[in-house]
Protein backbone atom coordinates (compact mmCIF):
# COMPACT_ATOMS: atom_id res chain seq x y z
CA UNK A 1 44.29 99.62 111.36
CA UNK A 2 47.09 98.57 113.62
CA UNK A 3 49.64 100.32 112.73
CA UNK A 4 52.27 98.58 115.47
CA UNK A 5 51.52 95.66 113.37
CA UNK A 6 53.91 97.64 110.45
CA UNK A 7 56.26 99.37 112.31
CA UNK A 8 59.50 98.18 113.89
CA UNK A 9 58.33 99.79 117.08
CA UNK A 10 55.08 100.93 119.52
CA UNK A 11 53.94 104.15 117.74
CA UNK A 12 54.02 105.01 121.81
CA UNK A 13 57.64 104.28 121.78
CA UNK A 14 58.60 106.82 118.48
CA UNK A 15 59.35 109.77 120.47
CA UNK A 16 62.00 107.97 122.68
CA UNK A 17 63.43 106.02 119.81
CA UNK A 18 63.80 109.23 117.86
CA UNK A 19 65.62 110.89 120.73
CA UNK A 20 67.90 107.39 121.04
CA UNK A 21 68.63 107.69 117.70
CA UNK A 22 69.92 111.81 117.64
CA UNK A 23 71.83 110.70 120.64
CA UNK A 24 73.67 107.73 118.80
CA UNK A 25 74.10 108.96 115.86
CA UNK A 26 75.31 112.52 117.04
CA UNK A 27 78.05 110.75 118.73
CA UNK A 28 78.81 108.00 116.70
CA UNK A 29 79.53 111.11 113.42
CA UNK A 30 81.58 112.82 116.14
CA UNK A 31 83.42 110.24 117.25
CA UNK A 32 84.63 109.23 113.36
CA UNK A 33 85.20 113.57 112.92
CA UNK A 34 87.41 113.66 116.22
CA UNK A 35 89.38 110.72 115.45
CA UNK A 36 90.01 111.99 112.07
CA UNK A 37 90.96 115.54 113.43
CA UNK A 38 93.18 114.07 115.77
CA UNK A 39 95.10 112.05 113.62
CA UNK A 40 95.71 115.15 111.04
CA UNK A 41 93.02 115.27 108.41
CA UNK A 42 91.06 118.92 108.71
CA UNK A 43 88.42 117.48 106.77
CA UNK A 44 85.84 117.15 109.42
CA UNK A 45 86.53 120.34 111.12
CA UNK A 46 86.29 122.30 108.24
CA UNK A 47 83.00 120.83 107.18
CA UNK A 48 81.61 121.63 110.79
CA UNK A 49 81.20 118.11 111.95
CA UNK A 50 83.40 118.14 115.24
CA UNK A 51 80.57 119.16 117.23
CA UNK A 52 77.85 117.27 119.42
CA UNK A 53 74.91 119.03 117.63
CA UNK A 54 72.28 116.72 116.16
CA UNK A 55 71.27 118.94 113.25
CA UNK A 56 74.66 119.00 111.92
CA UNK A 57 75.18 114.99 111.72
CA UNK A 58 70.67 114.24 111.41
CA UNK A 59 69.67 113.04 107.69
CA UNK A 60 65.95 113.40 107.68
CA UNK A 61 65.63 110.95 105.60
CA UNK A 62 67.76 108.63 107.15
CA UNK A 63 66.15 108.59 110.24
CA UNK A 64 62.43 108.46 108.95
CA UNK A 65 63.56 105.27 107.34
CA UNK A 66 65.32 103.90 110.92
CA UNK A 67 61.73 104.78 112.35
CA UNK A 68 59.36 103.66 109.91
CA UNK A 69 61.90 100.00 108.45
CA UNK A 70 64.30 99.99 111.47
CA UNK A 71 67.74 100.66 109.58
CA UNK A 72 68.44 104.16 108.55
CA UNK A 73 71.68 106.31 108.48
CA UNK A 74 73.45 109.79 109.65
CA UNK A 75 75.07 112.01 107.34
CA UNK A 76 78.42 110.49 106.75
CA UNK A 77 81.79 112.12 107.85
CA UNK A 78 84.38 112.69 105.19
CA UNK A 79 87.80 111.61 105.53
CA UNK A 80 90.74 111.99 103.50
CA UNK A 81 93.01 109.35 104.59
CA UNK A 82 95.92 110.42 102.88
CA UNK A 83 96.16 112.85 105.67
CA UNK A 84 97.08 110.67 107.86
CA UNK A 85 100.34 110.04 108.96
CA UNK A 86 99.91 106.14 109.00
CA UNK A 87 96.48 106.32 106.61
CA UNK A 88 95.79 102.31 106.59
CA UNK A 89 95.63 101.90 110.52
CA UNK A 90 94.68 104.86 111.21
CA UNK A 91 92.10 104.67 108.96
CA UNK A 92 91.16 101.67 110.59
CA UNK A 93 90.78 103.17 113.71
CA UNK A 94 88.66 105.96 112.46
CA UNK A 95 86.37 103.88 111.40
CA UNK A 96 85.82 101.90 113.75
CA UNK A 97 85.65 104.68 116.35
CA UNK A 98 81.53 105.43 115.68
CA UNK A 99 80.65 101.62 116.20
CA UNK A 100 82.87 101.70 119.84
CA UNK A 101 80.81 104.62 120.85
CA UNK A 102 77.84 103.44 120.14
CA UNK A 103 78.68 100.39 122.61
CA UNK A 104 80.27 102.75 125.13
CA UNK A 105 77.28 104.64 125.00
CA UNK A 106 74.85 101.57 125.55
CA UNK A 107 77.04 100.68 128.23
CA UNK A 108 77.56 103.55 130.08
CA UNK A 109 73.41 103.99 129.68
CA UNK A 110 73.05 100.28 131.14
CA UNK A 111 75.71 101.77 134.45
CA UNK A 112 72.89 104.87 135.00
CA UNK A 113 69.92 102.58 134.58
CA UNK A 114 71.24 100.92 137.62
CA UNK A 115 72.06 103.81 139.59
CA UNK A 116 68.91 105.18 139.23
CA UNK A 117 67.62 101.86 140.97
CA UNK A 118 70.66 101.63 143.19
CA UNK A 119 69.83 105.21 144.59
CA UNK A 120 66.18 104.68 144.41
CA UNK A 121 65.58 108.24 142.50
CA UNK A 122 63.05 106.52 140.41
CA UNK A 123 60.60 106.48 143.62
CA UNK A 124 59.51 109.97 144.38
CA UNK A 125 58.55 109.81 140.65
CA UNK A 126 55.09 109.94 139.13
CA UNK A 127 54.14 106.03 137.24
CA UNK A 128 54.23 108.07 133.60
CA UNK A 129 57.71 109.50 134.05
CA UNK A 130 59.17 106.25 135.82
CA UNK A 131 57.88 104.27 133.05
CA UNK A 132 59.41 107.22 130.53
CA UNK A 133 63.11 107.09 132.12
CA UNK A 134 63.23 103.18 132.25
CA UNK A 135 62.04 103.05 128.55
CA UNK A 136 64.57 105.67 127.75
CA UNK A 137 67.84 104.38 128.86
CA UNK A 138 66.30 100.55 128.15
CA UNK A 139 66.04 102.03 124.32
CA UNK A 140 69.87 103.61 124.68
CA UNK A 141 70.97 100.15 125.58
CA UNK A 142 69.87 98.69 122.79
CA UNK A 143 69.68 100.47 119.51
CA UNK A 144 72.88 101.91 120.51
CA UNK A 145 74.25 97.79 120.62
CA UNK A 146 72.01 97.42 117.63
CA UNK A 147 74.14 100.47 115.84
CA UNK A 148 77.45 98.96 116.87
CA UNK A 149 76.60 95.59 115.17
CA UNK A 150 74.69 97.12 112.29
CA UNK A 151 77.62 99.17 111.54
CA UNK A 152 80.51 96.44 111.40
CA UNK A 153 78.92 94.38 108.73
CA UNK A 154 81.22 94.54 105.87
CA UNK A 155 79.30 95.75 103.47
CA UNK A 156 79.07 99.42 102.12
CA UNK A 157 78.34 102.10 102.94
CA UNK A 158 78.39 100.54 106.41
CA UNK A 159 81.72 101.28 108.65
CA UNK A 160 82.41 97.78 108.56
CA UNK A 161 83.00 97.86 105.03
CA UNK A 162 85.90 100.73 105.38
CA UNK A 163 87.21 98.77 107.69
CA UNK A 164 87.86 95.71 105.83
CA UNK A 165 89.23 98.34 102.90
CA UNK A 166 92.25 99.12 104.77
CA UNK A 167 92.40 95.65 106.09
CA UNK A 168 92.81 93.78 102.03
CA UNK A 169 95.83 94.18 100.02
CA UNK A 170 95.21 96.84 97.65
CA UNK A 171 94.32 94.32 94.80
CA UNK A 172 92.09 92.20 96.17
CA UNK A 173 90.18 95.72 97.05
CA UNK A 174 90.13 96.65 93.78
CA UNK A 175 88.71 93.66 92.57
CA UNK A 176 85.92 93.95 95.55
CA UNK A 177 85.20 97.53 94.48
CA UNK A 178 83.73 96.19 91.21
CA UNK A 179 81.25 94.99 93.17
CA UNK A 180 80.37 97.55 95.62
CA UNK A 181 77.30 98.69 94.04
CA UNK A 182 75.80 95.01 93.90
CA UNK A 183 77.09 94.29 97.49
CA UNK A 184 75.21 97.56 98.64
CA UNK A 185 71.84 95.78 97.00
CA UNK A 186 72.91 92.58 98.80
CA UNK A 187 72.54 93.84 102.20
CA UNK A 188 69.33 95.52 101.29
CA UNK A 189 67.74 91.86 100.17
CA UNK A 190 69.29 90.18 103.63
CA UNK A 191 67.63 92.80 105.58
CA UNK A 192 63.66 93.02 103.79
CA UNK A 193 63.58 89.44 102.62
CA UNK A 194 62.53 87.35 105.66
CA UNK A 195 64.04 84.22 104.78
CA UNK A 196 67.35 85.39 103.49
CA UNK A 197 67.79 87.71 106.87
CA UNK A 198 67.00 84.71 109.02
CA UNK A 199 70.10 83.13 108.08
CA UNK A 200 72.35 85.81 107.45
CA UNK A 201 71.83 88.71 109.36
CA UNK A 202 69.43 86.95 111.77
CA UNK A 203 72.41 85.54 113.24
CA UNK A 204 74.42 88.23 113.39
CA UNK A 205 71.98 90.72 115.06
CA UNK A 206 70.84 88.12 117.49
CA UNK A 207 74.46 88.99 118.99
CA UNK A 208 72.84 91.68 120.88
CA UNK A 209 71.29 89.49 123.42
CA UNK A 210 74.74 88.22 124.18
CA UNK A 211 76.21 91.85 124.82
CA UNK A 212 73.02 93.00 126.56
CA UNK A 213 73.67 89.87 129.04
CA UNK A 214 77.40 90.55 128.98
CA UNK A 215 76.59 94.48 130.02
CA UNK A 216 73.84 93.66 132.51
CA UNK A 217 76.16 91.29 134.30
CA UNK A 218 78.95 93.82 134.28
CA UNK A 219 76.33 96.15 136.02
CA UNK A 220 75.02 93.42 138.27
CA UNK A 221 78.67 92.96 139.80
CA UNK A 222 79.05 96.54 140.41
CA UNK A 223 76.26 97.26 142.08
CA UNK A 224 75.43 93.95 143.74
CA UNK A 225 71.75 93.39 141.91
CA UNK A 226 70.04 92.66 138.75
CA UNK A 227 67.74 94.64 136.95
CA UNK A 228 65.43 93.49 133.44
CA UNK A 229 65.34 95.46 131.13
């Protein structure tokens, strides 16, 4: 049986993808705890989420379900907004703080992919681990642009959905809440169902080409080449 056939990506490729994925989702948690810490709500300290470590943000089950289906999630950081000094736009900003990383981090990964050309340190390498570091950082680009976009869809539980909650007047919210639970099955249909996805998410995802191109030609006027991914 081919199994590549069924998964999202090269059984070859799990190992990297998996380490992608602590990476991204280890920051993106932290970035929403910081924020939150910063801005007066003890929440996320107290729980033990203002830390780096992977085994405090990881869901197992989460990311078995990003590697086997290609979506899965992190253990969520709690906020209490009403800690906040200004909670609406600073809850915006909270929220929206895990999706920036995530396209900091594929962009800052893009900037050492091309220093590692630009300084030629792939070349004393052996084949295996040159092909290893390219695949790496290639796979930080982008699922970590792949996160960012995936997480400012508007629809719970995704960041994107917060967002828009501070953004309504309160009772337009509350008439959107009595739908959460139905819009949470929506998204689930757009992403399985073939058809559906193709023209609603489909569009949005296929964003990351633009961003990767946007990135790559940042990097190619720094250092004065291009390199494919």
């Amino acid at each position: 049986m081919d199994w590549n056939s069924f998964l999202p990506f090269p059984i070859e490729q799990l190992p990297f993808v998996f380490l992608v994925l602590l990476i991204g989702f280890s920051v993106h948690e932290f970035s929403h705890a910081y924020l939150a810490d910063r801005f007066g709500d003890p929440t996320p300290r107290s729980m033990g989420r203002l830390t780096l470590n992977p085994r405090v943000h990881l869901d197992v089950l989460g990311m078995i379900f990003f590697l086997l289906i290609g979506i899965g999630w992190a253990k969520p950081v709690l906020v209490n907004r009403s800690k906040f000094k200004r909670p609406r736009l600073m809850g915006i900003a909270v929220s929206f703080a895990g999706p920036f990383s995530n396209l900091v981090l594929a962009f800052i990964s893009m900037l050492i992919l091309f220093a590692l050309y630009q300084f030629k340190l792939l070349d004393s390498m052996s084949e295996g681990v040159n092909m290893a570091i390219k695949l790496f950082f290639s796979l930080m680009v982008t699922q970590n642009i792949f996160l960012f976009i995936l997480n400012l869809i508007p629809f719970p539980p995704l960041d994107g959905y917060r967002i828009v909650e501070d953004l309504l007047p309160r009772r337009w919210m509350a008439r959107v809440k009595q739908y959460e639970q139905w819009l949470f099955y929506a998204i689930l249909i757009m992403f399985f169902i073939p058809p559906i996805r193709a023209v609603t998410l489909g569009p949005i995802f296929a964003q990351q080409d633009s961003i990767i191109r946007l990135f790559s030609t940042a990097a190619e006027h720094i250092f004065g080449f291009a390199v494919r991914l």
